[in-house]
PDB file of N, CA and C in Angstrom:
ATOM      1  N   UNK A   1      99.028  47.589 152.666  1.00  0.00           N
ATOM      2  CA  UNK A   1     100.178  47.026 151.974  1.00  0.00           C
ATOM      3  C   UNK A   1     101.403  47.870 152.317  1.00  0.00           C
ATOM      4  N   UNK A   2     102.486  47.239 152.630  1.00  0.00           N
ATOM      5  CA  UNK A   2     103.924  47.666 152.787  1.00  0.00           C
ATOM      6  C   UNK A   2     104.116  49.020 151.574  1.00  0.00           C
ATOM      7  N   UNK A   3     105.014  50.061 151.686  1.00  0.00           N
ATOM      8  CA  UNK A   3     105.641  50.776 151.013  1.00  0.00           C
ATOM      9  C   UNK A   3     106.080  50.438 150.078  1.00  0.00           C
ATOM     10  N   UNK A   4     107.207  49.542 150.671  1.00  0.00           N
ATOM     11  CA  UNK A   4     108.292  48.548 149.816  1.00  0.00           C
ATOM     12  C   UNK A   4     107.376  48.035 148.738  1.00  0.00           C
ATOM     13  N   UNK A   5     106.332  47.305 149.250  1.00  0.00           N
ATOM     14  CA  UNK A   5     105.488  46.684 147.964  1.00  0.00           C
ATOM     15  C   UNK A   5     104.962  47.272 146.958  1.00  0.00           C
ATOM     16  N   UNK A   6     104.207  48.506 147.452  1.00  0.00           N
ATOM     17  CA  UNK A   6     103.732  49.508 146.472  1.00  0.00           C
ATOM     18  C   UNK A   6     105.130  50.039 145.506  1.00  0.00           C
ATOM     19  N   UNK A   7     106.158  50.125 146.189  1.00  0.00           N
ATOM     20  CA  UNK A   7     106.901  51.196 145.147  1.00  0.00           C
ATOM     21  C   UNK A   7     107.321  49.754 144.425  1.00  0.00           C
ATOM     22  N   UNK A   8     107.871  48.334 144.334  1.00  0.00           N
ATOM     23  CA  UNK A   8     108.423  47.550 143.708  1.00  0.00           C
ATOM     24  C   UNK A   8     107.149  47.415 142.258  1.00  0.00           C
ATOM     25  N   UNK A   9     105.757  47.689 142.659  1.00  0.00           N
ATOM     26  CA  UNK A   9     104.764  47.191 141.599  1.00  0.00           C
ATOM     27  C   UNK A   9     104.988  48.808 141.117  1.00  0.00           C
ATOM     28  N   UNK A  10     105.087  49.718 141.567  1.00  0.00           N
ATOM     29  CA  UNK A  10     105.073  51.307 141.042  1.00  0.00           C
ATOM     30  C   UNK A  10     106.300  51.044 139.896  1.00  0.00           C
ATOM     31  N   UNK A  11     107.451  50.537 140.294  1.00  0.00           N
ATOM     32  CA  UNK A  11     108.787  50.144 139.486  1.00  0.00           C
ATOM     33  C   UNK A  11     108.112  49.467 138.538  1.00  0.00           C
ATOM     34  N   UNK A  12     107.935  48.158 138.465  1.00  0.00           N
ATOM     35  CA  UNK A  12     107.611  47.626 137.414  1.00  0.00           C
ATOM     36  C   UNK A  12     106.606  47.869 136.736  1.00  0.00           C
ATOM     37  N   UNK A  13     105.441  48.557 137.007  1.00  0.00           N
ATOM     38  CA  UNK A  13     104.816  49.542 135.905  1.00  0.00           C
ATOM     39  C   UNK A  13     105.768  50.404 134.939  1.00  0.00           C
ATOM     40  N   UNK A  14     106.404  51.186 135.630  1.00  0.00           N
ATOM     41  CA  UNK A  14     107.588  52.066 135.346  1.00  0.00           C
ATOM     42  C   UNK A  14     108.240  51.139 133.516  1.00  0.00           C
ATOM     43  N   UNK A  15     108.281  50.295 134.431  1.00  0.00           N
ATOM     44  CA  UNK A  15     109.460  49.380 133.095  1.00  0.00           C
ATOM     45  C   UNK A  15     108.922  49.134 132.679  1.00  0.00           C
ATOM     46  N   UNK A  16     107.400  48.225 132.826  1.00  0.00           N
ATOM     47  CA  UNK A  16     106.283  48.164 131.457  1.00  0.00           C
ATOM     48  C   UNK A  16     106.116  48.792 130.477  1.00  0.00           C
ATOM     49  N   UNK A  17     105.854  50.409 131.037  1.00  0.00           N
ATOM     50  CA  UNK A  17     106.118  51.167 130.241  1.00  0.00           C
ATOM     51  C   UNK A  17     106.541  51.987 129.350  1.00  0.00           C
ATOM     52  N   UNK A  18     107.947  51.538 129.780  1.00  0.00           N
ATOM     53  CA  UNK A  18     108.877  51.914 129.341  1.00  0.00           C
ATOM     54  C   UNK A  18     109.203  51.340 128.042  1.00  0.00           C
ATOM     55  N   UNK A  19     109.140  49.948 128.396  1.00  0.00           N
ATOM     56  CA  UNK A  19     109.181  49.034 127.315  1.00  0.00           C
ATOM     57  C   UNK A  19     108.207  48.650 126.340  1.00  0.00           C
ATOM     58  N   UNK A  20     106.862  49.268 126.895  1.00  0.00           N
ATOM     59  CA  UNK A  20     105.848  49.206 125.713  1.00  0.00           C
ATOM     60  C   UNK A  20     106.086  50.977 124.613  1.00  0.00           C
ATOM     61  N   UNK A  21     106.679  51.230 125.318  1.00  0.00           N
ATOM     62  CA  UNK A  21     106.779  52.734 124.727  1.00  0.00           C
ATOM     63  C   UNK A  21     107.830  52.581 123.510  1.00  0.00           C
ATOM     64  N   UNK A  22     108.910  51.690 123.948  1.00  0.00           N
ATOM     65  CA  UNK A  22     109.972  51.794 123.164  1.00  0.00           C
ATOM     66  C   UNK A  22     109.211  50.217 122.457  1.00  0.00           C
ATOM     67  N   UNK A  23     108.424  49.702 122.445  1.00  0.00           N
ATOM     68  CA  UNK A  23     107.963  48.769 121.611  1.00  0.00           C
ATOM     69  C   UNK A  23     107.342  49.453 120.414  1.00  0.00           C
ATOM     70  N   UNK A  24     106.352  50.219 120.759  1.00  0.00           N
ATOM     71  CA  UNK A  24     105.746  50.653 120.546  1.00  0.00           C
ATOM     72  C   UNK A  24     105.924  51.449 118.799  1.00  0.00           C
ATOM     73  N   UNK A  25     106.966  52.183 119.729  1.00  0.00           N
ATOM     74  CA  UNK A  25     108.256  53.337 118.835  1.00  0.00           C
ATOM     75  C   UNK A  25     108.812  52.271 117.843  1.00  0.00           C
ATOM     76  N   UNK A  26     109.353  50.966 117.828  1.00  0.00           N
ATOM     77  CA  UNK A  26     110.044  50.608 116.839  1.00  0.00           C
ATOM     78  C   UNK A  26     108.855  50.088 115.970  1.00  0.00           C
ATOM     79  N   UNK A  27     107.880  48.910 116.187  1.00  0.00           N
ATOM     80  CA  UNK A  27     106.816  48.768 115.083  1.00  0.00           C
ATOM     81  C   UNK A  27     106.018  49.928 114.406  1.00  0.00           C
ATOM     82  N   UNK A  28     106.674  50.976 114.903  1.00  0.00           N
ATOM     83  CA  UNK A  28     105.633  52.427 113.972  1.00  0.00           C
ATOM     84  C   UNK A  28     107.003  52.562 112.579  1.00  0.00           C
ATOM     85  N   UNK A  29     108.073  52.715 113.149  1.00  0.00           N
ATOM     86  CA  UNK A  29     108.859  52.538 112.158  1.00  0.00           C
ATOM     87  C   UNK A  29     109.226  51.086 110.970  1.00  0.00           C
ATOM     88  N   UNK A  30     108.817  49.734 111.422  1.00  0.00           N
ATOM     89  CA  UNK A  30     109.103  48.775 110.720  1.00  0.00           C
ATOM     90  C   UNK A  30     108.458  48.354 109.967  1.00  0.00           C
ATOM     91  N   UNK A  31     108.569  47.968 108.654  1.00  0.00           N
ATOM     92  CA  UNK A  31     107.699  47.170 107.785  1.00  0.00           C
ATOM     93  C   UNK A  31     106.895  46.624 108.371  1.00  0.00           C
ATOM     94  N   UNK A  32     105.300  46.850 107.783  1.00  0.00           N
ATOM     95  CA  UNK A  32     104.202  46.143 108.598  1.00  0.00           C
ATOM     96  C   UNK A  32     103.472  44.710 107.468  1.00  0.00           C
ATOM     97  N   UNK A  33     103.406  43.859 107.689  1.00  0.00           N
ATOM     98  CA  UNK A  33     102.833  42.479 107.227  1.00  0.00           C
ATOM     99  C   UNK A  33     101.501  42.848 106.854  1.00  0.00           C
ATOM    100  N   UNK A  34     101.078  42.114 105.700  1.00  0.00           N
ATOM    101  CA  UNK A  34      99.498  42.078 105.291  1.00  0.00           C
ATOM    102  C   UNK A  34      99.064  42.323 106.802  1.00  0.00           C
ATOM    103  N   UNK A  35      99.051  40.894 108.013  1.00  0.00           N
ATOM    104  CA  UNK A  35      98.104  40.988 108.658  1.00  0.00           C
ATOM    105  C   UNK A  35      97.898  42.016 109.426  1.00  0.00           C
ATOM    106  N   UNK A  36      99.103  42.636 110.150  1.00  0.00           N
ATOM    107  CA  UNK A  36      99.028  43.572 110.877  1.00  0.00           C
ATOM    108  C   UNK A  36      98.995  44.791 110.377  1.00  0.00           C
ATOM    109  N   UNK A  37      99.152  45.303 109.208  1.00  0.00           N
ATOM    110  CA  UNK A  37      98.702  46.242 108.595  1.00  0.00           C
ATOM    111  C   UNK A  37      97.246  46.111 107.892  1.00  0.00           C
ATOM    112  N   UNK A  38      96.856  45.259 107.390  1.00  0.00           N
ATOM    113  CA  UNK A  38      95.263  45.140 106.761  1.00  0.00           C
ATOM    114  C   UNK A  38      94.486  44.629 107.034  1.00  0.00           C
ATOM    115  N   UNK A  39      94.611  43.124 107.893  1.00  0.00           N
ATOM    116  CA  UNK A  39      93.694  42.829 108.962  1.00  0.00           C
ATOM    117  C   UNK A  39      93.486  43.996 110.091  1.00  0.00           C
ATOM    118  N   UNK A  40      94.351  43.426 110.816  1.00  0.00           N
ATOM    119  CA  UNK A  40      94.300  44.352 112.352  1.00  0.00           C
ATOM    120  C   UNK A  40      94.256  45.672 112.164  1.00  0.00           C
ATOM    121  N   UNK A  41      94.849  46.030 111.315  1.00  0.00           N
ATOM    122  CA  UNK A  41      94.685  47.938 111.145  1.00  0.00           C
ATOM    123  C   UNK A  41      96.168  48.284 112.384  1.00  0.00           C
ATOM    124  N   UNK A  42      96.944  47.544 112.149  1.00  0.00           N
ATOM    125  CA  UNK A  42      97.486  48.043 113.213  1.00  0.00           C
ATOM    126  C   UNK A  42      99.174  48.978 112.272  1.00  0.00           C
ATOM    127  N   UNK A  43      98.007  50.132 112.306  1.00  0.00           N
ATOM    128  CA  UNK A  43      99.146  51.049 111.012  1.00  0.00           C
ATOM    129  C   UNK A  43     100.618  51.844 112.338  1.00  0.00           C
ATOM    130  N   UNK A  44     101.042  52.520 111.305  1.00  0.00           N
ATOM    131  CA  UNK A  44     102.327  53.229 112.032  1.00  0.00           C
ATOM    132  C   UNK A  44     101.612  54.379 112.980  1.00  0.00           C
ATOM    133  N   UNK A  45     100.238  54.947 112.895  1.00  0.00           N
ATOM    134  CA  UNK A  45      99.525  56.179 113.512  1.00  0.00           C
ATOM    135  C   UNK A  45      99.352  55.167 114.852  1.00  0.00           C
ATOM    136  N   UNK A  46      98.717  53.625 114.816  1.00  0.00           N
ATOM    137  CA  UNK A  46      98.482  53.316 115.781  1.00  0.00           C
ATOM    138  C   UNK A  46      99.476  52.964 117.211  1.00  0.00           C
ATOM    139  N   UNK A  47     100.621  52.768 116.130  1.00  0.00           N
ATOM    140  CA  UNK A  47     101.807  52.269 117.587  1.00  0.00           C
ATOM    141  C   UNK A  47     102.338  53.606 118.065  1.00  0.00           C
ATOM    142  N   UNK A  48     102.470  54.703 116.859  1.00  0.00           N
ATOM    143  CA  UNK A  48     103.062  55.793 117.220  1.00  0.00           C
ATOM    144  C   UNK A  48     101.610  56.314 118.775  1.00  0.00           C
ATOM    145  N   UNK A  49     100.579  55.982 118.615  1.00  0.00           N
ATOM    146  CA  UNK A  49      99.530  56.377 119.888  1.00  0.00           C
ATOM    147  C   UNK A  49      99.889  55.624 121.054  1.00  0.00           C
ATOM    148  N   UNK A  50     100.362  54.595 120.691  1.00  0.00           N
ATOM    149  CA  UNK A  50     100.340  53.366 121.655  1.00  0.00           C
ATOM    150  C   UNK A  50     101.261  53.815 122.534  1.00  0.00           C
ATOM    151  N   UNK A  51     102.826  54.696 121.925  1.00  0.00           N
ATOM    152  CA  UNK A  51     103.985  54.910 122.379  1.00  0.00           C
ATOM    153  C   UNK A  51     103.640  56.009 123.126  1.00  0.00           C
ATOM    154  N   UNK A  52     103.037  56.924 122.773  1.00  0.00           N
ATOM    155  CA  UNK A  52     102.472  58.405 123.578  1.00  0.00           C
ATOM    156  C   UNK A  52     101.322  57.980 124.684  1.00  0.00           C
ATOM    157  N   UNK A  53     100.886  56.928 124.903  1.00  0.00           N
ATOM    158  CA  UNK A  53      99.992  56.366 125.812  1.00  0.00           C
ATOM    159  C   UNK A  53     101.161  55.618 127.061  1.00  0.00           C
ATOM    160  N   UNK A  54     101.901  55.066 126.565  1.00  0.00           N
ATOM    161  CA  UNK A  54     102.774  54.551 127.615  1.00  0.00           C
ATOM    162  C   UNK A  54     103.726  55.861 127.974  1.00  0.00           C
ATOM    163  N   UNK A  55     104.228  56.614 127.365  1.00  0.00           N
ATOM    164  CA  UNK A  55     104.682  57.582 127.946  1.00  0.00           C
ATOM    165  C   UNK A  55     104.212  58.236 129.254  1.00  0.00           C
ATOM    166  N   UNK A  56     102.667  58.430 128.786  1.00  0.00           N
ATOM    167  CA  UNK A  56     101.797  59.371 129.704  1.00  0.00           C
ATOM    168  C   UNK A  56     101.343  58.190 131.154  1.00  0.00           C
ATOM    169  N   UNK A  57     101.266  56.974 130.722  1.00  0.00           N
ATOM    170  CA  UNK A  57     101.695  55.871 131.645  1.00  0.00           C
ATOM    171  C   UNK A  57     102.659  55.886 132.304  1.00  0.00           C
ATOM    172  N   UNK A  58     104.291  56.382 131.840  1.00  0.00           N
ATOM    173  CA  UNK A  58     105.515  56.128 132.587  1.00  0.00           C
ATOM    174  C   UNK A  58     105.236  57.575 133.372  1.00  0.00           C
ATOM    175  N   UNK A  59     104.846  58.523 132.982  1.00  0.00           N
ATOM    176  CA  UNK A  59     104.798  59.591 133.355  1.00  0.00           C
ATOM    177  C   UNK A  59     104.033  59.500 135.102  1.00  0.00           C
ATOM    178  N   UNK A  60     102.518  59.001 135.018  1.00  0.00           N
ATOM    179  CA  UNK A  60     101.504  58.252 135.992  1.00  0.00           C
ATOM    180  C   UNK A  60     102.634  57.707 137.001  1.00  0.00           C
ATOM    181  N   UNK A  61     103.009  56.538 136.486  1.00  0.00           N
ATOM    182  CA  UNK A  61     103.867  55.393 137.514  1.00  0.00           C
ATOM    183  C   UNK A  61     105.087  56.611 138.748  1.00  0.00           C
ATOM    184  N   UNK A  62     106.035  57.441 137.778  1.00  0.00           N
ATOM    185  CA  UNK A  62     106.474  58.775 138.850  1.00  0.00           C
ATOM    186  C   UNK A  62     105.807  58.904 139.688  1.00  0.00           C
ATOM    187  N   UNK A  63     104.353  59.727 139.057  1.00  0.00           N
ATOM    188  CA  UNK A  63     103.899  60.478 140.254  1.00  0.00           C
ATOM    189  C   UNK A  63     103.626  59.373 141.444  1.00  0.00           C
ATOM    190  N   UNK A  64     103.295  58.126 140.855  1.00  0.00           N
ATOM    191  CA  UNK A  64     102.618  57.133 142.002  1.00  0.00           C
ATOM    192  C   UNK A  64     103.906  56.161 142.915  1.00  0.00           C
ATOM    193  N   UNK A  65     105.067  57.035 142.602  1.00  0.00           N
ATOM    194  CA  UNK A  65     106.461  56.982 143.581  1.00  0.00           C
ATOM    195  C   UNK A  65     106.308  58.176 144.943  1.00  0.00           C
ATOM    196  N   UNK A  66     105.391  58.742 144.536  1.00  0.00           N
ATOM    197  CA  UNK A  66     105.087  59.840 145.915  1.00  0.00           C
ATOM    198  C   UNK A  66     103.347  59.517 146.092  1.00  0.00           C
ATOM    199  N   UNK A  67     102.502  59.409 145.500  1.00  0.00           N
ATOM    200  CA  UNK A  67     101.256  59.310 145.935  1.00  0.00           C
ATOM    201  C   UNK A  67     101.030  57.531 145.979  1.00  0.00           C
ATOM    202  N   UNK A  68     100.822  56.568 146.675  1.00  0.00           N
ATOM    203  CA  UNK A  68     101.090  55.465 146.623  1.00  0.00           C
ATOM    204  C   UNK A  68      99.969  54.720 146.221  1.00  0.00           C
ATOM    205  N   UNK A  69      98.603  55.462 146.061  1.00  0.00           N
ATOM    206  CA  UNK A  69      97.309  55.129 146.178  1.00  0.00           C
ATOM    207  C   UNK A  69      96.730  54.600 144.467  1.00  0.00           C
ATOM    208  N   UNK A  70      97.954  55.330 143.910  1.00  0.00           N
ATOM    209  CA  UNK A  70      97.564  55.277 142.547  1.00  0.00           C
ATOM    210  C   UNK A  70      98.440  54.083 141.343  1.00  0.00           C
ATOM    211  N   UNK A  71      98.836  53.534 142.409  1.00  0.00           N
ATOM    212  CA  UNK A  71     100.490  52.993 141.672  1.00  0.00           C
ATOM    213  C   UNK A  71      99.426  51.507 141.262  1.00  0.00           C
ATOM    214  N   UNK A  72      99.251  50.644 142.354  1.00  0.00           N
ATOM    215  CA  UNK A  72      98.187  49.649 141.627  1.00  0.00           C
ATOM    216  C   UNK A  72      97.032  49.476 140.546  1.00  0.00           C
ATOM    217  N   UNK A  73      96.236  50.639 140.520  1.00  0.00           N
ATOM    218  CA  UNK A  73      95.758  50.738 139.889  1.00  0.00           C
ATOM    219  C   UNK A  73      96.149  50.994 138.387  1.00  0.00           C
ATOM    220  N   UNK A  74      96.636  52.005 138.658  1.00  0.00           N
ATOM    221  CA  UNK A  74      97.469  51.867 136.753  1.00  0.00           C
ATOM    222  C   UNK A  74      98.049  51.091 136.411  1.00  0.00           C
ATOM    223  N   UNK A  75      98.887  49.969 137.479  1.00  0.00           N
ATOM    224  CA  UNK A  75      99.536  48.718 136.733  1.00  0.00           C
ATOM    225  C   UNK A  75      98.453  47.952 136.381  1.00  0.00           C
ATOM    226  N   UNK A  76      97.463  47.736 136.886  1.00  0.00           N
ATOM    227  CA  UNK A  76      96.605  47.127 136.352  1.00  0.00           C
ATOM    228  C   UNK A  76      95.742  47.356 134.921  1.00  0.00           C
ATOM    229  N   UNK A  77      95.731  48.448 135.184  1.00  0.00           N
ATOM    230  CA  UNK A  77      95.312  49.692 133.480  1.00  0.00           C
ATOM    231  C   UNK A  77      95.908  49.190 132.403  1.00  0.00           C
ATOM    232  N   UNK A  78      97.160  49.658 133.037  1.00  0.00           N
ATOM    233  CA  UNK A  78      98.144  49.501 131.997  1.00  0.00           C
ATOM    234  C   UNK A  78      98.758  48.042 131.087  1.00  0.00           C
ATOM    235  N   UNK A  79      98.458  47.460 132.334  1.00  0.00           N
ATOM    236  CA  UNK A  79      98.614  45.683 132.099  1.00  0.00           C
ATOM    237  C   UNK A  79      98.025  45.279 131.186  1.00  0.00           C
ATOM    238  N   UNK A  80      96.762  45.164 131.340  1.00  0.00           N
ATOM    239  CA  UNK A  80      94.956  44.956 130.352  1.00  0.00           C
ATOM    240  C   UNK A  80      95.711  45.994 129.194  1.00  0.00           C
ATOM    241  N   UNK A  81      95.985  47.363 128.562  1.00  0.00           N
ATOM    242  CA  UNK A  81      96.272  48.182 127.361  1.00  0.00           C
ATOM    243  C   UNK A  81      97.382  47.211 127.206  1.00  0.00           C
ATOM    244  N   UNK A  82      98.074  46.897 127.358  1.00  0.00           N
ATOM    245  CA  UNK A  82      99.821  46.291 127.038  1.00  0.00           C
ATOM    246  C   UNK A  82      99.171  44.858 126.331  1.00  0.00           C
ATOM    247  N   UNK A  83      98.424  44.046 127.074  1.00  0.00           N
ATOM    248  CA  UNK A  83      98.091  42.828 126.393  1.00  0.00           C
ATOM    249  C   UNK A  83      97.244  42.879 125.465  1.00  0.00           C
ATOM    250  N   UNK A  84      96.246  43.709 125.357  1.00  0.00           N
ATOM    251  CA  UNK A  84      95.362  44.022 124.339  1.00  0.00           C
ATOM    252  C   UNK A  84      96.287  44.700 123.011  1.00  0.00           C
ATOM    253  N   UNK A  85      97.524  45.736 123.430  1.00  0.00           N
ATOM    254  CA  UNK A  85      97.957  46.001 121.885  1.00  0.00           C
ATOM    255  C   UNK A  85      98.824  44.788 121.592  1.00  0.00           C
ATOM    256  N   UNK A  86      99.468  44.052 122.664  1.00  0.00           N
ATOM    257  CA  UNK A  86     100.225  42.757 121.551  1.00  0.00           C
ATOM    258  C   UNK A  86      99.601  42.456 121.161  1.00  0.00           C
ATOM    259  N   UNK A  87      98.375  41.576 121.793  1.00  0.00           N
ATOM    260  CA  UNK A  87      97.400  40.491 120.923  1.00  0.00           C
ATOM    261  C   UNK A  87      96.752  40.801 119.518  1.00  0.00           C
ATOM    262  N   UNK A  88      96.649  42.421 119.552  1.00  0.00           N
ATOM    263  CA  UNK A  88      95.945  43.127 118.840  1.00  0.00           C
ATOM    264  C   UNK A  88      96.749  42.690 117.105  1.00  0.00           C
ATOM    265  N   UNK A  89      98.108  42.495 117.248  1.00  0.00           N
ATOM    266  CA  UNK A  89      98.694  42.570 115.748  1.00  0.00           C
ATOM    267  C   UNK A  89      99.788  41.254 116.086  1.00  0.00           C
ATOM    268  N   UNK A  90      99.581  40.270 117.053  1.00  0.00           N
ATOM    269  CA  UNK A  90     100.154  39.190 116.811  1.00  0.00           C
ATOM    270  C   UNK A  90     100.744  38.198 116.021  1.00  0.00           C
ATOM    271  N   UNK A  91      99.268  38.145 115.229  1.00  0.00           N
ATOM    272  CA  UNK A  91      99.712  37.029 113.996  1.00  0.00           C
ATOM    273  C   UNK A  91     100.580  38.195 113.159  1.00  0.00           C
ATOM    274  N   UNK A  92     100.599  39.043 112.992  1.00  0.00           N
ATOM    275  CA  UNK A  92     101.719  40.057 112.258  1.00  0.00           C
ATOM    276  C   UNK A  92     102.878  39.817 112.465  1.00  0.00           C
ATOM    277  N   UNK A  93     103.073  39.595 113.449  1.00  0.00           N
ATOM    278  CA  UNK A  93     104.663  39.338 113.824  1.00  0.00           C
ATOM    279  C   UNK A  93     105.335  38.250 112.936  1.00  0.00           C
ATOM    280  N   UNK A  94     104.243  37.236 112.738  1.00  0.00           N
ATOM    281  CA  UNK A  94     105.224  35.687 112.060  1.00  0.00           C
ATOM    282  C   UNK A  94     105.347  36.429 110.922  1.00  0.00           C
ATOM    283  N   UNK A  95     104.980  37.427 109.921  1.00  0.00           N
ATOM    284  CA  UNK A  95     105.269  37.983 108.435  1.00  0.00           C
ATOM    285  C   UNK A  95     105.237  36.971 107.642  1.00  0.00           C
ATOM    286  N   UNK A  96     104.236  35.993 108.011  1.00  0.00           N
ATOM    287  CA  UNK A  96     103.797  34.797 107.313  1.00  0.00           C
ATOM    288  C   UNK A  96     102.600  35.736 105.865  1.00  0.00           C
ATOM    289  N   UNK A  97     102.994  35.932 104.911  1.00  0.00           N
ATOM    290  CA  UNK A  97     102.051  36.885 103.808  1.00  0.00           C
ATOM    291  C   UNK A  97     101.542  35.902 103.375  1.00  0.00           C
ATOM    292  N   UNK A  98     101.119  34.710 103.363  1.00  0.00           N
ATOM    293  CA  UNK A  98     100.527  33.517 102.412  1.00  0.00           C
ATOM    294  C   UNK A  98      99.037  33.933 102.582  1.00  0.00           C
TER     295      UNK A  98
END
């Protein structure tokens, strides 16, 4: 695979992470809904982990701007963790409490 290609998927890991990090960071601070707080368990300890996991993710995606071998693979890692914590507290989001 091209350079160019590796570093554009290395980038957008980069911003995945970035943005799950800073996702991450604001639902640890916001009022959490029955569901996503007592169904899902998805408390303020868990996003605050979630946010220190994508960090250490954005951190990965750098190094894999000089080692190129590693850059696919963690987007893929990281992809699968990113969809698993939305889905994880979804119905939370509507703050439907009925």
């Amino acid at each position: 695979m091209r350079d160019s290609a590796i570093a554009l998927y290395t980038l957008a890991g980069l911003v995945l992470s970035l943005g799950g990090g800073v996702l991450g960071g604001l639902r640890a601070r916001s009022p959490h809904s029955f569901y996503a707080a007592d169904v899902y368990h998805m408390t303020a300890r868990s996003h605050r982990r979630f946010a220190a996991l994508s960090a250490a993710f954005a951190a990965g995606f750098l190094l894999g701007l000089h080692w190129t071998g590693i850059a696919i693979p963690l987007l893929a890692v990281y992809t699968l963790l990113l969809v698993l914590y939305a889905s994880s507290f979804a119905r939370g989001f509507s703050h439907d409490d009925d």
